[in-house]
N, C-alpha and C. Protein backbone atom coordinates (compact mmCIF):
# COMPACT_ATOMS: atom_id res chain seq x y z
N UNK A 1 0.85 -1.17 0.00
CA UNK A 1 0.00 0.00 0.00
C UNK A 1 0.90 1.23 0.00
N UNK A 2 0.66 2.11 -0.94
CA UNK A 2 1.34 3.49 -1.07
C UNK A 2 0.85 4.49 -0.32
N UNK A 3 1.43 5.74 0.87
CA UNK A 3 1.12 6.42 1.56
C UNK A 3 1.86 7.91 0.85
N UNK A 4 1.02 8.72 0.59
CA UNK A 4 1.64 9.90 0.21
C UNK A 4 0.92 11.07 1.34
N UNK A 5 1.40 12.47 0.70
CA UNK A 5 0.59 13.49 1.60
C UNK A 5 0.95 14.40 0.95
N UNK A 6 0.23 14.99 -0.04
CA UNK A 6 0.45 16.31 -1.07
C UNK A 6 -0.99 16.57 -1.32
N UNK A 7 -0.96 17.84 -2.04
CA UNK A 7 -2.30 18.26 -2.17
C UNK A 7 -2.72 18.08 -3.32
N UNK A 8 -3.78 16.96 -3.05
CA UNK A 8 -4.74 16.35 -4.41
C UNK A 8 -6.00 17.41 -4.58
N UNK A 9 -6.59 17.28 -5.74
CA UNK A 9 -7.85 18.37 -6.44
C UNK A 9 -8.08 17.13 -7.27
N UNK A 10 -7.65 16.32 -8.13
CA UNK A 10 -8.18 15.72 -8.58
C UNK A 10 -7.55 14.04 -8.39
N UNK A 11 -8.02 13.31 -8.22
CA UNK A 11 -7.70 11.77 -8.17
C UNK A 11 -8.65 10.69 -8.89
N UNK A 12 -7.95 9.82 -9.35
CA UNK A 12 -8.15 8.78 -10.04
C UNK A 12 -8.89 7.58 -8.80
N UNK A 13 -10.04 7.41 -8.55
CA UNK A 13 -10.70 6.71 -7.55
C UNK A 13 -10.24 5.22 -8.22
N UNK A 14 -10.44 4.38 -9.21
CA UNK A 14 -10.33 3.43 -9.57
C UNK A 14 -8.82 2.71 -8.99
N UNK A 15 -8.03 3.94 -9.68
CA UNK A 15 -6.41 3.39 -9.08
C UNK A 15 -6.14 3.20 -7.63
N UNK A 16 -6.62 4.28 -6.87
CA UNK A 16 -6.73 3.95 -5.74
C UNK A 16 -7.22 2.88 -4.77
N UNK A 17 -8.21 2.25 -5.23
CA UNK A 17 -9.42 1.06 -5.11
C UNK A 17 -8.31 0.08 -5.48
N UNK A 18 -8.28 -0.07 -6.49
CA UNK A 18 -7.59 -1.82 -7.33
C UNK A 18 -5.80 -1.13 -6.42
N UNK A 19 -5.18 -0.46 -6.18
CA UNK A 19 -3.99 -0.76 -6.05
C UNK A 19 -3.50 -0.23 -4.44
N UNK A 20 -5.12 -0.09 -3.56
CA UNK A 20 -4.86 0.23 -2.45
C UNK A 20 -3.95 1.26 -1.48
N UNK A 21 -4.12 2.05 -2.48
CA UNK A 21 -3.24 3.34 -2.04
C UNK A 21 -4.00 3.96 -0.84
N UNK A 22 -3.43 4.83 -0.28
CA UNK A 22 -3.36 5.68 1.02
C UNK A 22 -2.90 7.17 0.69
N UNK A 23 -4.08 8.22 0.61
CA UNK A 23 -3.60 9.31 0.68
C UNK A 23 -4.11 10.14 1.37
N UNK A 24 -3.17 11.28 1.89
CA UNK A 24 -3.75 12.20 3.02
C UNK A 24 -3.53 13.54 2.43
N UNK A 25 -4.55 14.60 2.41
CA UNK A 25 -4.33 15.57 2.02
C UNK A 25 -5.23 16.75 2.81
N UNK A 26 -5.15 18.20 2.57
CA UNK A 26 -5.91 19.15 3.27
C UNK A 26 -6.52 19.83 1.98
N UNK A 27 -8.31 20.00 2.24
CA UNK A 27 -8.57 20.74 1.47
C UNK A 27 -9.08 21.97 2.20
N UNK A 28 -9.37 22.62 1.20
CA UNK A 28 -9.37 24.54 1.70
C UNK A 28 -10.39 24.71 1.83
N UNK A 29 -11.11 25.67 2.89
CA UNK A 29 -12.69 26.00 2.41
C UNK A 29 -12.92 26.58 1.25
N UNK A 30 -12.30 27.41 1.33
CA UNK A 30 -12.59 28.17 -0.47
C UNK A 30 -12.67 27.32 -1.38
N UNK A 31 -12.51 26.11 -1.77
CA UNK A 31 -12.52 25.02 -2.54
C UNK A 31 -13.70 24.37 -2.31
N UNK A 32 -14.72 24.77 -1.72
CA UNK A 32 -16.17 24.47 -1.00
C UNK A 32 -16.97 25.97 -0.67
N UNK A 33 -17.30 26.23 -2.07
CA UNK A 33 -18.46 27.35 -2.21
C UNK A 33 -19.52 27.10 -1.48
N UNK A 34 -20.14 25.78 -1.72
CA UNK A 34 -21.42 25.49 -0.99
C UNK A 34 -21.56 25.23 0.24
N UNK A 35 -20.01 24.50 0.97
CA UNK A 35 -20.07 24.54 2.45
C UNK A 35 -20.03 25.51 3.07
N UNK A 36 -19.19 26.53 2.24
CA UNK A 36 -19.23 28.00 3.18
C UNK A 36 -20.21 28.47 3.64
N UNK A 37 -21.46 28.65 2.58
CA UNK A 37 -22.40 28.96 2.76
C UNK A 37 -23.26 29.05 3.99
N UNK A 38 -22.93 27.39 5.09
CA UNK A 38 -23.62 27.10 5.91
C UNK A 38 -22.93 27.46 7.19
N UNK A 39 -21.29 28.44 6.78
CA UNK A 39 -20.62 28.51 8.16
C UNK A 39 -20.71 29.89 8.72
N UNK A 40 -20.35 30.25 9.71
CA UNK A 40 -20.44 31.90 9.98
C UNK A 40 -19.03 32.30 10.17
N UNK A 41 -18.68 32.57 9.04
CA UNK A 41 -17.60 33.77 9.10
C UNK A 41 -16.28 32.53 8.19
N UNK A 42 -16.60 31.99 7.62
CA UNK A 42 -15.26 31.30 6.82
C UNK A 42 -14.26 31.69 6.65
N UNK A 43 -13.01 31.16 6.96
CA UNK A 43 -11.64 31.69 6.06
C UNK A 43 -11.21 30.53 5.15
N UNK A 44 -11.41 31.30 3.46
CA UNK A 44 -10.99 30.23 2.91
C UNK A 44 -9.62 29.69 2.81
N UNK A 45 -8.84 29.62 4.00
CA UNK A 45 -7.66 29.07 3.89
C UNK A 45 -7.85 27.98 5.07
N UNK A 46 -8.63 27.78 5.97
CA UNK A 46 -9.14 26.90 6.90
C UNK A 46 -8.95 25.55 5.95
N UNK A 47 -8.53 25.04 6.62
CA UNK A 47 -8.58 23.46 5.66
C UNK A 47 -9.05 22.36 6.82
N UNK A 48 -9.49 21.05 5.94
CA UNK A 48 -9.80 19.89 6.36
C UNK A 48 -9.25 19.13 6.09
N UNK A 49 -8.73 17.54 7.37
CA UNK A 49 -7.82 16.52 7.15
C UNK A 49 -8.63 15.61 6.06
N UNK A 50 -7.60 15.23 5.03
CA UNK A 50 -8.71 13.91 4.85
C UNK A 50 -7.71 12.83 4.15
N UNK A 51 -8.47 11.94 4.21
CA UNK A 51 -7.44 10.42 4.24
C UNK A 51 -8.31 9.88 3.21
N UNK A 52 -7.72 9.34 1.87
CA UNK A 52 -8.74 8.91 0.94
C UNK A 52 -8.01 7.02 0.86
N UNK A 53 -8.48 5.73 1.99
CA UNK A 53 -7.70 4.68 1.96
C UNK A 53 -8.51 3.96 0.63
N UNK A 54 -7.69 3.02 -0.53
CA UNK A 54 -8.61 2.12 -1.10
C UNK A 54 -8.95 0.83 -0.32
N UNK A 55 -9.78 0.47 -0.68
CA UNK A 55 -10.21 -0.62 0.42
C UNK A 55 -10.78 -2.29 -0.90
N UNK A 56 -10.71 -2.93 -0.50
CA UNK A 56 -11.91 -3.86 -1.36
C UNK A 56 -13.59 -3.94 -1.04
N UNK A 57 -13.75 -3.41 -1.62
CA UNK A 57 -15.32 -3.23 -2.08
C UNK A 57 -16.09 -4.38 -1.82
N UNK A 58 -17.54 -3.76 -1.60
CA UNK A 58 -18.18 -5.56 -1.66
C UNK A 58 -18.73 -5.79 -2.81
N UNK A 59 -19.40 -6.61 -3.39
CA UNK A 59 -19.50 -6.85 -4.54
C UNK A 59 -18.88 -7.14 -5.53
N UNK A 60 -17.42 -7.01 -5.34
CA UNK A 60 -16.91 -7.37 -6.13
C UNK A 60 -16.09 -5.49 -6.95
N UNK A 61 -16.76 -4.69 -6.16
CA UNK A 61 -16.61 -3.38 -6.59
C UNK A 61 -15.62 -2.62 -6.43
N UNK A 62 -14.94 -2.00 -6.64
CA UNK A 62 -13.51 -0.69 -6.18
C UNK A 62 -14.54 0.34 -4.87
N UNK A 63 -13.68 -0.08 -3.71
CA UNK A 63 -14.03 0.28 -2.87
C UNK A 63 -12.79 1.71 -2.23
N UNK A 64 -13.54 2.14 -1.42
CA UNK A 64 -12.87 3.39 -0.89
C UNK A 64 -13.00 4.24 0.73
N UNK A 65 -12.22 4.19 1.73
CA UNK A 65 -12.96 4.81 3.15
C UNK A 65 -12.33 6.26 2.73
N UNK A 66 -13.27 7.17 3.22
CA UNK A 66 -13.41 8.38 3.35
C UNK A 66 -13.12 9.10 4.55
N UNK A 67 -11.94 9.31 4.84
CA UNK A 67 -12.28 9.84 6.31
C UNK A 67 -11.90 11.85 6.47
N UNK A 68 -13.08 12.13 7.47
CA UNK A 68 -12.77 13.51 6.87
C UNK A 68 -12.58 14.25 8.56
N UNK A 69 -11.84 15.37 8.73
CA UNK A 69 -11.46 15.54 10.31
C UNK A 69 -11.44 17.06 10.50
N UNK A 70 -11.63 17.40 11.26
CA UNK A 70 -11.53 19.01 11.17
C UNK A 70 -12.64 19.70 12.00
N UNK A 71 -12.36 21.24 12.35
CA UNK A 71 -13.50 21.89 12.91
C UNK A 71 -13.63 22.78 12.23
N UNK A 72 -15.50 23.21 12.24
CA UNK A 72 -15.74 24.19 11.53
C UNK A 72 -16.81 24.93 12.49
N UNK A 73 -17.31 26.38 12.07
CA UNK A 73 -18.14 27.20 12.95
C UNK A 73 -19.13 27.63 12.09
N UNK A 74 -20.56 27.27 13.01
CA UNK A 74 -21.86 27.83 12.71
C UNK A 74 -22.32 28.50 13.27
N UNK A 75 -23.38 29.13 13.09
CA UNK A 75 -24.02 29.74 14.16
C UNK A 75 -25.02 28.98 15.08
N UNK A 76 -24.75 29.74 16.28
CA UNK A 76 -26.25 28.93 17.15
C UNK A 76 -27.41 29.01 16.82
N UNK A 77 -28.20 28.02 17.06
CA UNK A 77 -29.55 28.57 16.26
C UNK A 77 -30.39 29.59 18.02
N UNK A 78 -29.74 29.73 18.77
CA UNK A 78 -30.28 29.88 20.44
C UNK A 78 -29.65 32.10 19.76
N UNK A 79 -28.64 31.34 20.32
CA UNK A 79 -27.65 33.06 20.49
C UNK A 79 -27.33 33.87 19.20
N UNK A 80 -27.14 33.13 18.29
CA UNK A 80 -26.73 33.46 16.90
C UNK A 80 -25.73 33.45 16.71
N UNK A 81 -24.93 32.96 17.82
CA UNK A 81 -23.04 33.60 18.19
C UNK A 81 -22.36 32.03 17.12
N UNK A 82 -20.55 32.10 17.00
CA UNK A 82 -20.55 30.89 16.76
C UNK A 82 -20.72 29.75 17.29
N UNK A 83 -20.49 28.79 16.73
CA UNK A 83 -20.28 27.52 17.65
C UNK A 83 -19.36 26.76 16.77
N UNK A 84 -18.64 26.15 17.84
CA UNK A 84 -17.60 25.45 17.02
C UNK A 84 -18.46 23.48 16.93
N UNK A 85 -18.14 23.47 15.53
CA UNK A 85 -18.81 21.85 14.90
C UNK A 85 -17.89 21.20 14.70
N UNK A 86 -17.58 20.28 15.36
CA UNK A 86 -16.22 19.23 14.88
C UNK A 86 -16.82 18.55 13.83
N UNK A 87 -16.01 17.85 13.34
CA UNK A 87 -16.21 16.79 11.68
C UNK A 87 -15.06 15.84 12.00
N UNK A 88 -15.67 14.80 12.16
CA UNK A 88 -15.13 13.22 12.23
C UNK A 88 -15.95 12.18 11.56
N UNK A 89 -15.46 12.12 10.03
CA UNK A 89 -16.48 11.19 9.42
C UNK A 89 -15.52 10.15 8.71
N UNK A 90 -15.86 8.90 8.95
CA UNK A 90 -15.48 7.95 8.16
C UNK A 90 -16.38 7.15 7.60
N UNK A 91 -16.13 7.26 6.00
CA UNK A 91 -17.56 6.79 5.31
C UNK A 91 -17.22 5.44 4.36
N UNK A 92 -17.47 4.60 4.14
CA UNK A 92 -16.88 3.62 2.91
C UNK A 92 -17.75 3.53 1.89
N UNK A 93 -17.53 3.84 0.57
CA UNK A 93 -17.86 4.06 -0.81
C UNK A 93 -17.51 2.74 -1.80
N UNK A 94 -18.37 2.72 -2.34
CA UNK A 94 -18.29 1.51 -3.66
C UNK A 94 -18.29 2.69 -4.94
N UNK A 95 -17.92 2.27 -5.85
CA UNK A 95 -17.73 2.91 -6.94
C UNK A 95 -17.91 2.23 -8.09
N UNK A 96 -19.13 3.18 -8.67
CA UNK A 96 -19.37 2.54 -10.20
C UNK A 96 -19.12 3.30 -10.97
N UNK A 97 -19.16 2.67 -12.54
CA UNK A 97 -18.83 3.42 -13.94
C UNK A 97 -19.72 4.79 -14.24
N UNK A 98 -21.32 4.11 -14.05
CA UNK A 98 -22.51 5.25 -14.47
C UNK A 98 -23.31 4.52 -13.34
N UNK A 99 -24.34 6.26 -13.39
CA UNK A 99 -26.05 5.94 -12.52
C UNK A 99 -26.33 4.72 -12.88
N UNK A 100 -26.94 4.25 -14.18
CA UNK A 100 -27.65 2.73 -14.75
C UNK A 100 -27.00 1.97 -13.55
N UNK A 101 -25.27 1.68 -13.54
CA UNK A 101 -24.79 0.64 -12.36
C UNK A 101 -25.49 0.80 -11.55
N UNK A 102 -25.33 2.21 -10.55
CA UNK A 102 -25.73 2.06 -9.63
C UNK A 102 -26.99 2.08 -9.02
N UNK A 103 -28.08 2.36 -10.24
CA UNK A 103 -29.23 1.89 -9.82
C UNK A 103 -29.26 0.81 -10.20
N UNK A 104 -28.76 -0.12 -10.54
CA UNK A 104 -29.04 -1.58 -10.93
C UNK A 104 -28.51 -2.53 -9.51
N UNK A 105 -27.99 -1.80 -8.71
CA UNK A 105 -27.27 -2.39 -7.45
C UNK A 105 -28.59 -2.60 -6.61
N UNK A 106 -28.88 -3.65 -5.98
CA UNK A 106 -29.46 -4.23 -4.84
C UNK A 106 -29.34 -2.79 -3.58
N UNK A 107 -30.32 -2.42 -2.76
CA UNK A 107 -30.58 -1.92 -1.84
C UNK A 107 -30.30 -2.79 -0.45
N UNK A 108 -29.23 -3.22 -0.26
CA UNK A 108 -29.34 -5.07 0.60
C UNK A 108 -28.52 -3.77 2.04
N UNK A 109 -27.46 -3.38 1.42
CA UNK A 109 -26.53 -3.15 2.74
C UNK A 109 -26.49 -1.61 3.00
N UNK A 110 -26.93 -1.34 3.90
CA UNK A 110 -26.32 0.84 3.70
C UNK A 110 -25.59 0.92 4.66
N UNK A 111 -24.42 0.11 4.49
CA UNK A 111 -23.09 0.26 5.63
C UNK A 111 -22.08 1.07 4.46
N UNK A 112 -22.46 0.85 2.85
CA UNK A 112 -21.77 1.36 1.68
C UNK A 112 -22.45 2.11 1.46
N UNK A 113 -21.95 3.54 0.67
CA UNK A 113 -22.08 4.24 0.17
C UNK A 113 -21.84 4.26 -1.83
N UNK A 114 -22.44 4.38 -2.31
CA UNK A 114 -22.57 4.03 -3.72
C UNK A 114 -22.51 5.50 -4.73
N UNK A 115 -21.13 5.49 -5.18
CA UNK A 115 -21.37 7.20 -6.26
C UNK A 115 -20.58 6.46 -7.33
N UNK A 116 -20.76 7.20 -7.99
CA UNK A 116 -20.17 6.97 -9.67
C UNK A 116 -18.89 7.89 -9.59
N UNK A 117 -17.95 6.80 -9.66
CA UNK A 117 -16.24 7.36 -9.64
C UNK A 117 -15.67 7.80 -10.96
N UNK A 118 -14.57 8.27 -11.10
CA UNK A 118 -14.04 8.70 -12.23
C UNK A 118 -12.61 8.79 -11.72
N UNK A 119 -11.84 9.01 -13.15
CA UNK A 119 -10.38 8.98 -13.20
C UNK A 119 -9.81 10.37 -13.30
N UNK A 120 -11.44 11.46 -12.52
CA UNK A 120 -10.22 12.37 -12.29
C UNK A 120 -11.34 12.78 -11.05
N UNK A 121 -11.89 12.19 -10.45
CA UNK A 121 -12.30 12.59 -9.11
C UNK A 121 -12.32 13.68 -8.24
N UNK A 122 -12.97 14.81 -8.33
CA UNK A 122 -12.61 16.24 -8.12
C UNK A 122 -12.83 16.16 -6.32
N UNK A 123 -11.80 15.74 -5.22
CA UNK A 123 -11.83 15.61 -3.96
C UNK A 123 -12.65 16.66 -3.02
N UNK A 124 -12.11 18.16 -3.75
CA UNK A 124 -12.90 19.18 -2.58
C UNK A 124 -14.51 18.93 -2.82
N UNK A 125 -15.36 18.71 -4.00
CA UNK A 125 -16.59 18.35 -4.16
C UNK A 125 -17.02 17.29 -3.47
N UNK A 126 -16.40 15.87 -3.37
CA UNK A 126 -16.11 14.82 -2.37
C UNK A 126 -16.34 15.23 -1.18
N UNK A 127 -15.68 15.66 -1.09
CA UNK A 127 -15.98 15.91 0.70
C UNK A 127 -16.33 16.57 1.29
N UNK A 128 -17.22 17.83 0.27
CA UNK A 128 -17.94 18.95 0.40
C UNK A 128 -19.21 18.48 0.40
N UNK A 129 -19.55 17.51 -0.06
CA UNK A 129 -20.69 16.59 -0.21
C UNK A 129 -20.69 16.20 1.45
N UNK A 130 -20.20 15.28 1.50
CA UNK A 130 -20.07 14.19 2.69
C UNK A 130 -20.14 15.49 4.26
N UNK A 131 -19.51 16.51 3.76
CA UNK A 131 -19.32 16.90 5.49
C UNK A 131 -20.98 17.80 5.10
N UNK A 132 -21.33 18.47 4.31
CA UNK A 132 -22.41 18.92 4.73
C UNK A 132 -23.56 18.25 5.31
N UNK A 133 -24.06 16.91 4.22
CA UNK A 133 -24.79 15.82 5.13
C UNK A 133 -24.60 15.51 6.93
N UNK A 134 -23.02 15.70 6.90
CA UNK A 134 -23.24 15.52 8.17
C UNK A 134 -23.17 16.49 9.28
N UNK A 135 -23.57 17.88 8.83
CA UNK A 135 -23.48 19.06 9.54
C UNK A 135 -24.99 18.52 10.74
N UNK A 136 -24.97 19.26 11.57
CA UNK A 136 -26.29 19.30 12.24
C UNK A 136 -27.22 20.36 11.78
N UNK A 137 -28.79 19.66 11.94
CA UNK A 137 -29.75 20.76 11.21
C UNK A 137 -29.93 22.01 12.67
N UNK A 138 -29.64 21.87 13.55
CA UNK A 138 -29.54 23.36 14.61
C UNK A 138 -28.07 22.84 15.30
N UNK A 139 -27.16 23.52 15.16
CA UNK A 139 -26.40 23.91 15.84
C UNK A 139 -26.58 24.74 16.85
N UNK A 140 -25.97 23.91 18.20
CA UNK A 140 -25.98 24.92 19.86
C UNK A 140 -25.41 24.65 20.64
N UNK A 141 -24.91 25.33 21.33
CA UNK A 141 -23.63 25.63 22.46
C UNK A 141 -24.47 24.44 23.34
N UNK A 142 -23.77 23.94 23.97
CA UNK A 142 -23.90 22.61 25.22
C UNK A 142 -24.90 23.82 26.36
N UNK A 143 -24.28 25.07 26.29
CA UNK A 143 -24.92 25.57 27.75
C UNK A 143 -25.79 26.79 27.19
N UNK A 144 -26.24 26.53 25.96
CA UNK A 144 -27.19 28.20 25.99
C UNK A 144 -28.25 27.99 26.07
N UNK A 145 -29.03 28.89 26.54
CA UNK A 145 -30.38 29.49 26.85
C UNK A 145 -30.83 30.10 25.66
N UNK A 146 -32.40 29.51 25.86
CA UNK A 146 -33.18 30.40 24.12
C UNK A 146 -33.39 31.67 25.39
N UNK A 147 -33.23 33.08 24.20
CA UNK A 147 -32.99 34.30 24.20
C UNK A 147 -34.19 34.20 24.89
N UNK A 148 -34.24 35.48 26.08
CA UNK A 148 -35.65 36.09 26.96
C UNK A 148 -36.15 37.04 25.77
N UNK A 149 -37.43 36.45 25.79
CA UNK A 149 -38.13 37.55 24.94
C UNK A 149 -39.02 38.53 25.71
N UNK A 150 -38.91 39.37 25.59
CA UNK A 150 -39.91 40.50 26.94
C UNK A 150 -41.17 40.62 25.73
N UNK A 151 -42.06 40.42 26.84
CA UNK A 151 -43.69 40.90 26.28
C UNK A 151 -43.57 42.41 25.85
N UNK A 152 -44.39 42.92 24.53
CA UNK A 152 -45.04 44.33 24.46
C UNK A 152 -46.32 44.25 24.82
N UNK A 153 -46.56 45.12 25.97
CA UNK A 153 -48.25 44.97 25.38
C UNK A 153 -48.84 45.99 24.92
N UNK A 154 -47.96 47.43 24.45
CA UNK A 154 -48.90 48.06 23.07
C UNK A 154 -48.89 47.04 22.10
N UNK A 155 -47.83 46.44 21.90
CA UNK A 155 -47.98 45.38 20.79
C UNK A 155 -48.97 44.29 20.84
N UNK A 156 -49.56 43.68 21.97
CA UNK A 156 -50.26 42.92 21.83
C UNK A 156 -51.62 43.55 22.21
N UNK A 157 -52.27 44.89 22.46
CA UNK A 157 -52.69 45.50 22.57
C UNK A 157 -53.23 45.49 21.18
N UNK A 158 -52.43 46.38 20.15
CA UNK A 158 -53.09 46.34 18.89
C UNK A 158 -53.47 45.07 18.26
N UNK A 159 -52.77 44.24 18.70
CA UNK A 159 -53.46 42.64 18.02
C UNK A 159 -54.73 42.16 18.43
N UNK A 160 -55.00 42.50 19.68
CA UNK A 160 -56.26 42.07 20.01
C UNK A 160 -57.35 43.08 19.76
N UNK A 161 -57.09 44.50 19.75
CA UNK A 161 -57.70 45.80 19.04
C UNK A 161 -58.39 45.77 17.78
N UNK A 162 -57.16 44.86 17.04
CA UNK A 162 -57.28 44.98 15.38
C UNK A 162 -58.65 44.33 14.99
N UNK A 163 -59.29 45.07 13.99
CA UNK A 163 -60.60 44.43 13.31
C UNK A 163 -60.59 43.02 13.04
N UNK A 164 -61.46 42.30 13.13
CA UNK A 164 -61.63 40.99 12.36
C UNK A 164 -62.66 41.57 11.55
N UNK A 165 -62.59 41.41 10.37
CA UNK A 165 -63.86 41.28 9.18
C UNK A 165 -64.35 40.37 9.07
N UNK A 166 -63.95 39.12 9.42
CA UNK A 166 -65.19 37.72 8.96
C UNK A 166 -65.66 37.52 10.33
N UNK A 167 -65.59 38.61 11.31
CA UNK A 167 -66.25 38.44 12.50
C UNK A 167 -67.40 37.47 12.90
N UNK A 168 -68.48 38.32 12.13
CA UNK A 168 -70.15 38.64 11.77
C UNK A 168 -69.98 37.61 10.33
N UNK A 169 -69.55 36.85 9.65
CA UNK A 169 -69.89 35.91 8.26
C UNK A 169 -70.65 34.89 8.78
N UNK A 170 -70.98 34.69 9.61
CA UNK A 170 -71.33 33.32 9.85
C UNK A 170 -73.08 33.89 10.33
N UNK A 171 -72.92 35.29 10.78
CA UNK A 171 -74.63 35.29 11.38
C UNK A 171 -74.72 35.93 9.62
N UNK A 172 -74.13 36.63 9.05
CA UNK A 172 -74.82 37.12 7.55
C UNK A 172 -74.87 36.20 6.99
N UNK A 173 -74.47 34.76 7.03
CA UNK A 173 -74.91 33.90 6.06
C UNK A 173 -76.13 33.17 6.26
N UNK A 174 -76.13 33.39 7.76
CA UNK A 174 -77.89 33.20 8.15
C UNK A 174 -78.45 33.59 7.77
N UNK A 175 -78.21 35.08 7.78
CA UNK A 175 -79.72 35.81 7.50
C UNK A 175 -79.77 35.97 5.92
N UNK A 176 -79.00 34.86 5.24
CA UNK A 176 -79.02 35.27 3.77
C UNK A 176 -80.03 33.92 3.28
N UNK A 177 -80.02 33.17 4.42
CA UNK A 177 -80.01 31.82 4.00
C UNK A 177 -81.61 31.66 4.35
């Protein structure tokens, strides 16, 4: 098994699979338009560990573990402030030629992960994929409190003030009826 550590953008998934290579590399946030999106305050020079091992596949398939490491910051959904999100994912991938394969694959095991590989494998998309899935849908500090909201009551004053118009619909449809 071959172990390198340089910075890949594009890789050959197949070679990796059939000849069991080992590579470790850092990708950049800026190389992840769409993850940024979900962080508060990005620097695109922040990078993430990631280890791309080939593995043997089941099926008979070019297999691959994914492992991805790093911290990143969201906002709270409580305070709005950041919060720091660790990322520890190790995922194992089968790899086919085209979709047709991989919808033609049996639904039997979802311990694999199933994408359509290529021989030039664009990594920051890879794993820009994989860590957003596994972001959390509310991010929040272990110890915060949802914000005190203080009552208005001019404000709720005019709400209960305010006209209803279909007040009275129900006796005018009586007397229509």
């Amino acid at each position: 098994m071959s172990k390198s550590t340089q910075n890949y953008a594009l890789v050959d998934i197949f070679t990796i699979a059939r000849d069991r290579q080992k590579i470790q590399t850092q990708v950049k946030l800026g190389d992840m338009p769409e993850l940024k999106a979900f962080l508060s305050d990005p620097d695109d020079s922040d990078t993430l560990s990631v280890e791309i091992e080939g593995i043997e596949g089941d099926k008979g398939l070019p297999g691959a573990r994914l492992k991805i490491q790093g911290m990143l910051h969201m906002n709270c959904v409580r305070c709005t402030k950041p919060v720091e999100v660790p990322i520890d994912r190790d995922v194992p991938f089968l790899f086919v030629k085209s979709e047709e394969e991989a919808n033609r694959l049996p639904i039997e095991d979802e311990d694999w992960e199933v994408v359509v590989g290529s021989d030039r494998m664009n990594v920051a998309h890879w794993v820009q994929e994989e860590v957003i899935l596994s972001l959390p849908n509310f991010p929040q500090h272990d110890d915060c409190e949802a914000p005190h909201v203080q009552s208005n009551p001019e404000f709720e004053q005019k709400m209960t003030a305010k006209p209803k118009p279909f007040a009275n619909l129900r006796d005018l449809m009586q007397k229509n009826n």
